[in-house]
PDB file of N, CA and C in Angstrom:
ATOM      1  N   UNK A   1    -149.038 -64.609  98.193  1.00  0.00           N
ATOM      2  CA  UNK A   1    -148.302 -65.819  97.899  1.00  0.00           C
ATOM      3  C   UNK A   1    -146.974 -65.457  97.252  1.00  0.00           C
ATOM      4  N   UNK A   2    -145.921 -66.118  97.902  1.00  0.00           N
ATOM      5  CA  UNK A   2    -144.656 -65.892  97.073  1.00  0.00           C
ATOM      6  C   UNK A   2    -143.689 -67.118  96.820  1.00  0.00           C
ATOM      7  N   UNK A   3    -142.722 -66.954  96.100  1.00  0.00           N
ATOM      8  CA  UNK A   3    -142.189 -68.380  95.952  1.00  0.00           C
ATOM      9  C   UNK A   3    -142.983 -69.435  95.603  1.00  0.00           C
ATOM     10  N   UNK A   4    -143.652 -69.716  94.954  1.00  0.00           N
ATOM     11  CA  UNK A   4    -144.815 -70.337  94.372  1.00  0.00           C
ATOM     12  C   UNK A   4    -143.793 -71.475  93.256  1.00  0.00           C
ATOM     13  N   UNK A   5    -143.644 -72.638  93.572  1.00  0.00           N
ATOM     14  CA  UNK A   5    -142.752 -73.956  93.043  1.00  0.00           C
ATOM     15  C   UNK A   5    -143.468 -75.123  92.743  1.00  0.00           C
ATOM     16  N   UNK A   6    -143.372 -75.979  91.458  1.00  0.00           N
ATOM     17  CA  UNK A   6    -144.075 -76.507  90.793  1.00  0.00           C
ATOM     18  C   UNK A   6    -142.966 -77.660  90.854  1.00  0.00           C
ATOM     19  N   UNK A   7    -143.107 -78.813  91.310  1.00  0.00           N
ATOM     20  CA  UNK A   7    -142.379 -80.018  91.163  1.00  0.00           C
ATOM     21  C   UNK A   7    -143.253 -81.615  90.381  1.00  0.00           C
ATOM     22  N   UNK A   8    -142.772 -81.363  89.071  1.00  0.00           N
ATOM     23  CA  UNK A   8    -143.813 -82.683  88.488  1.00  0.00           C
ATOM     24  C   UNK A   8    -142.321 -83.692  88.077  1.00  0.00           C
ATOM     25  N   UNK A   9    -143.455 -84.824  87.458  1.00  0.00           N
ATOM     26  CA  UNK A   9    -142.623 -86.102  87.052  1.00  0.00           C
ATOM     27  C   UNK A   9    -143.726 -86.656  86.534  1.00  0.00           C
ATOM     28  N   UNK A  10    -143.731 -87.644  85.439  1.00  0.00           N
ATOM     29  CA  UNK A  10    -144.325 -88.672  84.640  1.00  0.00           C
ATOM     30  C   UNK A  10    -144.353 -89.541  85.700  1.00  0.00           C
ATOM     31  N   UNK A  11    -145.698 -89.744  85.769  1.00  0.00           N
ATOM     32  CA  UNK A  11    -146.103 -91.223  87.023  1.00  0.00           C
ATOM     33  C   UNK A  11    -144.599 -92.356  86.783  1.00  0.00           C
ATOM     34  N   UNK A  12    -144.648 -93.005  88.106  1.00  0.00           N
ATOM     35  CA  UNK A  12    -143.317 -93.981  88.032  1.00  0.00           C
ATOM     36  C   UNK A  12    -141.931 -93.578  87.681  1.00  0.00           C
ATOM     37  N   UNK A  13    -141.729 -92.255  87.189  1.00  0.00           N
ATOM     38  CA  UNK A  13    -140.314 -91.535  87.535  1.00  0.00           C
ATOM     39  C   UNK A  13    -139.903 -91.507  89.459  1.00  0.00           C
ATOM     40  N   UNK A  14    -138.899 -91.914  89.685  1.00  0.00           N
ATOM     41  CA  UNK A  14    -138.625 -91.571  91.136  1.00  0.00           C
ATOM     42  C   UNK A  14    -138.087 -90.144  91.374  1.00  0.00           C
ATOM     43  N   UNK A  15    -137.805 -89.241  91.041  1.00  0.00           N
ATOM     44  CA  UNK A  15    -137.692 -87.595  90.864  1.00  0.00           C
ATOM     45  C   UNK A  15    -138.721 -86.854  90.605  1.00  0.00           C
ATOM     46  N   UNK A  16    -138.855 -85.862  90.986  1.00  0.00           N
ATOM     47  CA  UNK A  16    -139.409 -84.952  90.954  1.00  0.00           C
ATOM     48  C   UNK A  16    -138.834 -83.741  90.361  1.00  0.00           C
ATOM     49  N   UNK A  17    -139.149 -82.591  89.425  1.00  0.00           N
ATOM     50  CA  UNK A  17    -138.480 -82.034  88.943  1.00  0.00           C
ATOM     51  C   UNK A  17    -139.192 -80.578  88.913  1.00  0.00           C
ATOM     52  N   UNK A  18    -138.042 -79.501  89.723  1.00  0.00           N
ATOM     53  CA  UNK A  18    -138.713 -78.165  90.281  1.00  0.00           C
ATOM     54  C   UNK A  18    -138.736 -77.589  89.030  1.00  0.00           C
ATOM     55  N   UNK A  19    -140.234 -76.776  89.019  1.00  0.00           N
ATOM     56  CA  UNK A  19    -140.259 -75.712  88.122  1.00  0.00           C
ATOM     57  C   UNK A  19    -141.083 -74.328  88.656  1.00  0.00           C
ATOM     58  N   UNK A  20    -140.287 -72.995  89.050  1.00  0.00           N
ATOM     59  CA  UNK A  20    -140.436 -71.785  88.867  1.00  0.00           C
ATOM     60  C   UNK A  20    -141.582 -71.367  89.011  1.00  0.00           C
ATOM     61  N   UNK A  21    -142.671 -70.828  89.466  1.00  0.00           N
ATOM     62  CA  UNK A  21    -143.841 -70.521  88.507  1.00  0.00           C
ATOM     63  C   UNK A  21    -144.051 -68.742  88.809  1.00  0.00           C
ATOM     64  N   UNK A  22    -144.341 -68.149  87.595  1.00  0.00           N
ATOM     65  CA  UNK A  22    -144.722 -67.075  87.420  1.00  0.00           C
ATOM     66  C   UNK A  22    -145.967 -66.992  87.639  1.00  0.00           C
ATOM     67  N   UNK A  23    -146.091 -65.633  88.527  1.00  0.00           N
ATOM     68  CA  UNK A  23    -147.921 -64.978  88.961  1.00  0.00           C
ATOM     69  C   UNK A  23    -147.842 -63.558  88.467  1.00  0.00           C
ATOM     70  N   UNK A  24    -148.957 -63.456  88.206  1.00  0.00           N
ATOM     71  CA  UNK A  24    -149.516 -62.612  87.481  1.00  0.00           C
ATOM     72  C   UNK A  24    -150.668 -61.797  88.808  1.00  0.00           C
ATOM     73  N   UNK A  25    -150.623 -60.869  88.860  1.00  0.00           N
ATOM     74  CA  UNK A  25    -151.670 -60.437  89.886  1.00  0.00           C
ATOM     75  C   UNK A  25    -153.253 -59.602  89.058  1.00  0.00           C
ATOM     76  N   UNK A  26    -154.289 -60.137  89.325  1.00  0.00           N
ATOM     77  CA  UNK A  26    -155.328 -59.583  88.494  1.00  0.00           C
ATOM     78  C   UNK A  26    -156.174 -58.638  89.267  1.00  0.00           C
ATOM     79  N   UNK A  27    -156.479 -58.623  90.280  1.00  0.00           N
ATOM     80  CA  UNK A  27    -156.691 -57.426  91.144  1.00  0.00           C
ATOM     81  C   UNK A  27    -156.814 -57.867  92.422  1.00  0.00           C
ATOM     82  N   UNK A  28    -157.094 -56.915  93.456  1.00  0.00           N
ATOM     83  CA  UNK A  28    -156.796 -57.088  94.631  1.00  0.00           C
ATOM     84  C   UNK A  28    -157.167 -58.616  95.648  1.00  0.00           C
ATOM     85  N   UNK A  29    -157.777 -59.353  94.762  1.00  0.00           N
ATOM     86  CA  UNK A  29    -158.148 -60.521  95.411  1.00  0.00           C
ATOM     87  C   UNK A  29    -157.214 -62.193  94.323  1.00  0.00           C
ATOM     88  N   UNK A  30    -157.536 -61.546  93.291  1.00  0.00           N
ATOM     89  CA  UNK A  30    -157.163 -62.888  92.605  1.00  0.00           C
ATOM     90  C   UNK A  30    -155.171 -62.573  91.926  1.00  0.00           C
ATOM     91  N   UNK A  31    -154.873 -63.924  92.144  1.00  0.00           N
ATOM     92  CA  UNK A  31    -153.420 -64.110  91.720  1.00  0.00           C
ATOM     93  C   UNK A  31    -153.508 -65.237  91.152  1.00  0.00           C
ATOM     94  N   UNK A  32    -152.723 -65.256  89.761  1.00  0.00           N
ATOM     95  CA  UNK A  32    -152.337 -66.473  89.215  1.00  0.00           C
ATOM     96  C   UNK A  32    -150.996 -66.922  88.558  1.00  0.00           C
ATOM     97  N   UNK A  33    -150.784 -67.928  88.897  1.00  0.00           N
ATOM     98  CA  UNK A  33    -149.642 -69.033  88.823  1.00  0.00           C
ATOM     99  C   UNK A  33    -149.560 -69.651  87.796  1.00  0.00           C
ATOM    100  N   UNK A  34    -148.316 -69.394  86.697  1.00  0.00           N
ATOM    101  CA  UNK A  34    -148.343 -70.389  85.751  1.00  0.00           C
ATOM    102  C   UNK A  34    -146.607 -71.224  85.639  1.00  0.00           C
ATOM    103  N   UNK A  35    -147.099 -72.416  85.196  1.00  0.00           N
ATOM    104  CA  UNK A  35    -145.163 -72.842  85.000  1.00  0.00           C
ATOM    105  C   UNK A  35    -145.707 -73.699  83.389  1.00  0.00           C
ATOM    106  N   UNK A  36    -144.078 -73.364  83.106  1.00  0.00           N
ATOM    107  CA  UNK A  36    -144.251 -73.996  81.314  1.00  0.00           C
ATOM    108  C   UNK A  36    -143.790 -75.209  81.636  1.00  0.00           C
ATOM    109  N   UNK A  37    -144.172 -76.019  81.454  1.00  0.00           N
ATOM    110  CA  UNK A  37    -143.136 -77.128  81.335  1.00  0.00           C
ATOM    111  C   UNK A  37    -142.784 -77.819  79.881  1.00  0.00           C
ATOM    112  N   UNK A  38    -141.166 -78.254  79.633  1.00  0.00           N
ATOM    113  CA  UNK A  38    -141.136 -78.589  78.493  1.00  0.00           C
ATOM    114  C   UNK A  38    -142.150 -79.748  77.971  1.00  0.00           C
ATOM    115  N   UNK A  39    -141.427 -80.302  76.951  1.00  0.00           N
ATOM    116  CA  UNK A  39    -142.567 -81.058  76.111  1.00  0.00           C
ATOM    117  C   UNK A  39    -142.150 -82.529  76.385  1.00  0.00           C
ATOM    118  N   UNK A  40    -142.892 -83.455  76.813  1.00  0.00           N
ATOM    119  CA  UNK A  40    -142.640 -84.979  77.120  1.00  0.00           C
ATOM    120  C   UNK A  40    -142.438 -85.821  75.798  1.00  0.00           C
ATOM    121  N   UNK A  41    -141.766 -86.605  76.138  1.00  0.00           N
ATOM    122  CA  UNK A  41    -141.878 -87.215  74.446  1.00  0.00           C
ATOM    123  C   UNK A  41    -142.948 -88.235  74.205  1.00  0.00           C
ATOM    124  N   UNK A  42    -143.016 -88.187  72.707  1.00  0.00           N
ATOM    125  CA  UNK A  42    -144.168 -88.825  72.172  1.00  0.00           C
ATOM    126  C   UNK A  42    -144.727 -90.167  72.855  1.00  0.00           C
ATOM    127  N   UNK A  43    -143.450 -91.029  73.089  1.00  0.00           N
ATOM    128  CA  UNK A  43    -143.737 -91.840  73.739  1.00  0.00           C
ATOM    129  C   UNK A  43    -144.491 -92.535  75.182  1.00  0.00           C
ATOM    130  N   UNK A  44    -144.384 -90.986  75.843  1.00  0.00           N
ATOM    131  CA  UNK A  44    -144.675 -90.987  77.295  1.00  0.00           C
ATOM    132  C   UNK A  44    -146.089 -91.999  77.622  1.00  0.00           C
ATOM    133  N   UNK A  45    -145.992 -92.211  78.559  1.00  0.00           N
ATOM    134  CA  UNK A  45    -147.688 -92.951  78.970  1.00  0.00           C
ATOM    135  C   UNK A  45    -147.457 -92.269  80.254  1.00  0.00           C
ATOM    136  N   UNK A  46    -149.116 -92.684  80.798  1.00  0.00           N
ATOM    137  CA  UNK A  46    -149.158 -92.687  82.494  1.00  0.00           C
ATOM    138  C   UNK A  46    -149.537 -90.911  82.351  1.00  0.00           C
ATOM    139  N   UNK A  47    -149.802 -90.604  83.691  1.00  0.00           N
ATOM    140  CA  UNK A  47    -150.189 -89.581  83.673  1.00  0.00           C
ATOM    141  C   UNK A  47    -149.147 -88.512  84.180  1.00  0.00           C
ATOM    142  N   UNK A  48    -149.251 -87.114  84.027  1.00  0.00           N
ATOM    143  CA  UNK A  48    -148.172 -86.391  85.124  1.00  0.00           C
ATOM    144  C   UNK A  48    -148.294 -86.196  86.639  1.00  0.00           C
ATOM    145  N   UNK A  49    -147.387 -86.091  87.265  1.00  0.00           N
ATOM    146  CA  UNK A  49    -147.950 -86.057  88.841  1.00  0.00           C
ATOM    147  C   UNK A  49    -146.833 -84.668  89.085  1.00  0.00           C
ATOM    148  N   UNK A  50    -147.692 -84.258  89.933  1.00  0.00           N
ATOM    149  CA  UNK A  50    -147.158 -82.595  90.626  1.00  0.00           C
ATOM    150  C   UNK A  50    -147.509 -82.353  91.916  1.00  0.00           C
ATOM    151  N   UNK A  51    -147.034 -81.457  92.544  1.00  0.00           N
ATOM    152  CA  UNK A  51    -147.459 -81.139  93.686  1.00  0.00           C
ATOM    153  C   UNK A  51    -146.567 -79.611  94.294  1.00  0.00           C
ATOM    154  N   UNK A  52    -147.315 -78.351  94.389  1.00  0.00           N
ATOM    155  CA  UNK A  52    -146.419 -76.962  94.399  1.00  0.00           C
ATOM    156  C   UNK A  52    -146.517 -76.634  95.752  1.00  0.00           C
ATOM    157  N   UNK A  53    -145.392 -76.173  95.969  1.00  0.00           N
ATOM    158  CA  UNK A  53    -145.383 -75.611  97.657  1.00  0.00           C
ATOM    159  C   UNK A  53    -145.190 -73.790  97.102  1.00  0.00           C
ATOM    160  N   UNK A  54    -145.272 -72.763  98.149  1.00  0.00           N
ATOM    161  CA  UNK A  54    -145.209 -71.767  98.516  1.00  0.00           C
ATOM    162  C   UNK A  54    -145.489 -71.154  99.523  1.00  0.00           C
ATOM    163  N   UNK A  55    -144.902 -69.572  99.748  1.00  0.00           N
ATOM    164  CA  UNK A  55    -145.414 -69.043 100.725  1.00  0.00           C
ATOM    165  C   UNK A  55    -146.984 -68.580 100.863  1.00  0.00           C
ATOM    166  N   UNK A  56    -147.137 -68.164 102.010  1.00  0.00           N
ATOM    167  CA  UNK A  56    -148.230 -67.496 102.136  1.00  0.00           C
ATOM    168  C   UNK A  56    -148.389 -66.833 103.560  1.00  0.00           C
ATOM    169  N   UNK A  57    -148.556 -65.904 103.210  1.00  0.00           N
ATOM    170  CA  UNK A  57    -148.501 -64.658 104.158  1.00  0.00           C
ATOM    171  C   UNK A  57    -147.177 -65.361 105.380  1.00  0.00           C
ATOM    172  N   UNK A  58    -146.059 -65.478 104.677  1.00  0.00           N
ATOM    173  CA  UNK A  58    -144.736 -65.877 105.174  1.00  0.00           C
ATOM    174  C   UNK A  58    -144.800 -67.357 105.653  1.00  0.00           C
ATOM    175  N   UNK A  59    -145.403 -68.028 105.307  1.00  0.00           N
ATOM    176  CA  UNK A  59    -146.226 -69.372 105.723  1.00  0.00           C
ATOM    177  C   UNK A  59    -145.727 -70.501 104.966  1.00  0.00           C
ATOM    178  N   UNK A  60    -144.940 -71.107 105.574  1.00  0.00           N
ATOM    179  CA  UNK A  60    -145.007 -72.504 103.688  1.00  0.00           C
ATOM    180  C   UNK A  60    -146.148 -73.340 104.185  1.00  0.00           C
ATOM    181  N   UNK A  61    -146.214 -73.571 102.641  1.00  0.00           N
ATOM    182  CA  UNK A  61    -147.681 -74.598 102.771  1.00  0.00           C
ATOM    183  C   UNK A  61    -147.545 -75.755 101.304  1.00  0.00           C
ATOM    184  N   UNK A  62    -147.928 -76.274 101.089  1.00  0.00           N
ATOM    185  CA  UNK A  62    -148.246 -77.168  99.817  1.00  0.00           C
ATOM    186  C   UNK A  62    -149.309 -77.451  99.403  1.00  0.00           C
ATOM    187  N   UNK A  63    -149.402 -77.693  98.068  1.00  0.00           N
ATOM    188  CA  UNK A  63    -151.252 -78.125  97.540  1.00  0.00           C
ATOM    189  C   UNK A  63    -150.488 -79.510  97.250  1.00  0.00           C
ATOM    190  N   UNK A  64    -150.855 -80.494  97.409  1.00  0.00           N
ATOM    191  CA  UNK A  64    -150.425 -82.118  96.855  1.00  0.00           C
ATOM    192  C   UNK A  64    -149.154 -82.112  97.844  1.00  0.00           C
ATOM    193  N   UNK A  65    -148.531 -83.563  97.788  1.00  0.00           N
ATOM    194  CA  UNK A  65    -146.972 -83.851  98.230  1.00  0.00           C
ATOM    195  C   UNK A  65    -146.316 -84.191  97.634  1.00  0.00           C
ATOM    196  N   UNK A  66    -145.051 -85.073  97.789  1.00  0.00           N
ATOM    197  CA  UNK A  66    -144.335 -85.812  96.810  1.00  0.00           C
ATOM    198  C   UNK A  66    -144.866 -86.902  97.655  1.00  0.00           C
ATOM    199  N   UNK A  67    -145.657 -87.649  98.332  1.00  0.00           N
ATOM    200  CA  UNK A  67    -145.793 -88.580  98.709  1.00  0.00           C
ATOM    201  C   UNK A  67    -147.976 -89.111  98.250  1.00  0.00           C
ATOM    202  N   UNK A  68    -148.113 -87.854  98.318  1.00  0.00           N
ATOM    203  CA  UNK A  68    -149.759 -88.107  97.663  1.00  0.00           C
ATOM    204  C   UNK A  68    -149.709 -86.074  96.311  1.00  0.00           C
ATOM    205  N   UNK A  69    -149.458 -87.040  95.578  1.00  0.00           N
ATOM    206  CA  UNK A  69    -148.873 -85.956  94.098  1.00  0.00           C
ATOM    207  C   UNK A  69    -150.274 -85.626  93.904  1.00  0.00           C
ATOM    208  N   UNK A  70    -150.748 -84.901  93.298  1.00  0.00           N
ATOM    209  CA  UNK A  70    -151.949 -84.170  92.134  1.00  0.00           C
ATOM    210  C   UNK A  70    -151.474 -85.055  90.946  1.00  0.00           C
ATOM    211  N   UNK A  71    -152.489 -86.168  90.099  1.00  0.00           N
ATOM    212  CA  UNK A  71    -152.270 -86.571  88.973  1.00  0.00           C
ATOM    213  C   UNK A  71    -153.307 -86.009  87.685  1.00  0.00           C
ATOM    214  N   UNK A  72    -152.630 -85.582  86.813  1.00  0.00           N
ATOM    215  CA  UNK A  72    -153.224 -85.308  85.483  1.00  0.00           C
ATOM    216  C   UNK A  72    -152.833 -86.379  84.720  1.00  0.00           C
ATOM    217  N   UNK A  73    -154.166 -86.876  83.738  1.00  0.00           N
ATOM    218  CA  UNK A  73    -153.764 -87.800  82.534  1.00  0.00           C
ATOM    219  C   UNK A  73    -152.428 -86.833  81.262  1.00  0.00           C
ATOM    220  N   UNK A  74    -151.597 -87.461  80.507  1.00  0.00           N
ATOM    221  CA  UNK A  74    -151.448 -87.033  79.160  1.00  0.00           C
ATOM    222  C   UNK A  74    -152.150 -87.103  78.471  1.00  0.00           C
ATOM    223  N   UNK A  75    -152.686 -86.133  77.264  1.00  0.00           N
ATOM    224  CA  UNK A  75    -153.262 -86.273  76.442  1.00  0.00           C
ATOM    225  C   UNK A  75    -152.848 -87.240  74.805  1.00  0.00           C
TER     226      UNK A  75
END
């Protein structure tokens, strides 16, 4: 996997906002992906929505869309 891109937004934002993600390789089978994202403000509601595209074996692909996102609650 390469180019590995993290695009979230606070539910009901109309943007999407790219973030980077760093992998880490743990041995010959497993790889992992992390992105920081800054800190939302206190105020926020609703949940976050994301959805990361990358390569794969020269391949683009996506997990979620910007049209059906991956939603996490805020805590």
């Amino acid at each position: 996997m390469t180019n590995i891109t993290c695009h979230y937004r606070l539910a009901g934002s109309s943007t999407f906002i790219a973030q980077a993600m760093t992998t880490t390789v743990l041995d010959r089978k497993t790889l992992t992906a992390r992105a920081v994202l800054p800190a939302f403000p206190a105020e926020a509601k609703g949940p976050v929505e994301y959805y990361l595209d990358f390569k794969f074996s020269g391949v683009y692909n996506q997990q979620g869309s910007p049209t059906d996102p991956i939603s996490v609650p805020l805590r």
